[in-house]
Protein backbone atom coordinates (compact mmCIF):
# COMPACT_ATOMS: atom_id res chain seq x y z
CA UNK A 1 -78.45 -7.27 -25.81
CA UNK A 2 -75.62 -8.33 -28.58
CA UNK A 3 -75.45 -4.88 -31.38
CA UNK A 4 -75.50 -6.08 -34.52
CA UNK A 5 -72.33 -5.52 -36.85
CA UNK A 6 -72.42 -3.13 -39.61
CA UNK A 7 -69.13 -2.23 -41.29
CA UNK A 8 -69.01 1.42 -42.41
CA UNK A 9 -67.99 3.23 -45.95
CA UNK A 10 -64.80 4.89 -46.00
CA UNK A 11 -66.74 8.21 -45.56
CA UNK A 12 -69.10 7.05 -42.55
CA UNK A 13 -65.90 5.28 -40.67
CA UNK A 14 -64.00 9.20 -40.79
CA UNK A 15 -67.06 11.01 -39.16
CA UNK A 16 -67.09 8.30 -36.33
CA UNK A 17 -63.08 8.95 -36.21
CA UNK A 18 -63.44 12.80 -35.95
CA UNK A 19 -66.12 12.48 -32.82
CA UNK A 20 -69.32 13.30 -34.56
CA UNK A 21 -71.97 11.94 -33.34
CA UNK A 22 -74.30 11.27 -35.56
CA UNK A 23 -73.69 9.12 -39.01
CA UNK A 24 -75.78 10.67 -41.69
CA UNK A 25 -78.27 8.21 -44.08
CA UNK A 26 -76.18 9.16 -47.03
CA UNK A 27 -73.25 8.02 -45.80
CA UNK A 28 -74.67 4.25 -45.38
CA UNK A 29 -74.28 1.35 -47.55
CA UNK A 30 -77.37 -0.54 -48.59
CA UNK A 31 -76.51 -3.37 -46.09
CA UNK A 32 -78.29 -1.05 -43.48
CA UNK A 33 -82.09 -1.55 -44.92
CA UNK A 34 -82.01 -4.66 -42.71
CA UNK A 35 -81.93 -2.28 -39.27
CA UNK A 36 -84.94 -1.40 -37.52
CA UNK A 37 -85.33 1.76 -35.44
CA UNK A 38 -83.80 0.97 -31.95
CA UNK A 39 -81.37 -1.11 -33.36
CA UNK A 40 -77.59 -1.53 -31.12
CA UNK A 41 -74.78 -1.67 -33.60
CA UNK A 42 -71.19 -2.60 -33.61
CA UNK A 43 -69.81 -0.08 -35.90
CA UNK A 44 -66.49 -1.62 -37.57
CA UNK A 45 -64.32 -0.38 -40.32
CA UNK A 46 -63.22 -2.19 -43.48
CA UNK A 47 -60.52 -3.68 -41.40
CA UNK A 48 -63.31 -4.89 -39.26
CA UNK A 49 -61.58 -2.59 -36.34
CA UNK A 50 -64.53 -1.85 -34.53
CA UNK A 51 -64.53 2.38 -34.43
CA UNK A 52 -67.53 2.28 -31.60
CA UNK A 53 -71.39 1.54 -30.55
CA UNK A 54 -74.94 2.80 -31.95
CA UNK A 55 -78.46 3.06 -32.34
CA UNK A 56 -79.94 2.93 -35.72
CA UNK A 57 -82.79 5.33 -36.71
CA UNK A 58 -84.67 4.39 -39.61
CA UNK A 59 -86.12 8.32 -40.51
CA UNK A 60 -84.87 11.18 -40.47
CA UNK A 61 -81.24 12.40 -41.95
CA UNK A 62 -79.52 11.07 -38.69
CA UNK A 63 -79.37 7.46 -39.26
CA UNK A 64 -76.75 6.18 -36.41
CA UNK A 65 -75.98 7.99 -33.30
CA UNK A 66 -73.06 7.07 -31.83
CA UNK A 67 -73.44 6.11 -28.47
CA UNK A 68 -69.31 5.27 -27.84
CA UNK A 69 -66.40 5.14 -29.28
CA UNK A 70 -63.85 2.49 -29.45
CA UNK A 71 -63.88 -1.32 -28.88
CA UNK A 72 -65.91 -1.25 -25.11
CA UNK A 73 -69.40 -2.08 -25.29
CA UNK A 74 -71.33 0.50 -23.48
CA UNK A 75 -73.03 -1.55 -20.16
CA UNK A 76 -74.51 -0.30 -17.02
CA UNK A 77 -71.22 1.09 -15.54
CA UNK A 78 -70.70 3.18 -18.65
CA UNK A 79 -74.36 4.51 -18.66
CA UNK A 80 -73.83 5.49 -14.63
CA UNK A 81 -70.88 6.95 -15.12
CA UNK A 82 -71.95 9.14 -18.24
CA UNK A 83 -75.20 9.97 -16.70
CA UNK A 84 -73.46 10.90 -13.41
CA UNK A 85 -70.78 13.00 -15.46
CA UNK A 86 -73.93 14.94 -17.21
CA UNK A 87 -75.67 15.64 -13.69
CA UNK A 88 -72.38 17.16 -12.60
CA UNK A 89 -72.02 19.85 -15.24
């Protein structure tokens, strides 16, 4: 599955930069009313750097959750290794 692009605001790009993991609905521009819920998004700044990976909610305060951060698309390896890191603790 390809995530869709979606360039953040100023404000939205920062929270993804400090490692929070959630992007809040008021921090979105308009351009997100085209997401449905369960939507994979390539989260890129106004330099179109991408800043990391989500999934798009479309209720609820929490709009994106940031799945990970940086230019690496999450895959299977990624989801193994975080699951296996989470079973550990």
């Amino acid at each position: 599955m390809n995530p869709r692009r979606y360039q953040l605001k100023k404000e939205a790009a920062g929270v993804v930069m400090r490692d929070h993991p959630w992007i809040f609905r008021d921090t979105l521009s308009s351009a997100a009313s085209v997401f449905h819920d369960g939507d994979w998004l390539r989260l890129v700044d106004g330099h179109n750097k991408v800043l990391g990976y989500g999934m798009f909610e479309t209720d609820g305060a929490i709009a994106i959750r940031i799945l990970r951060r940086g230019a690496a698309k999450p895959d299977a390896t990624w989801a193994k290794q975080m699951l296996a890191t989470a079973l550990a603790k």
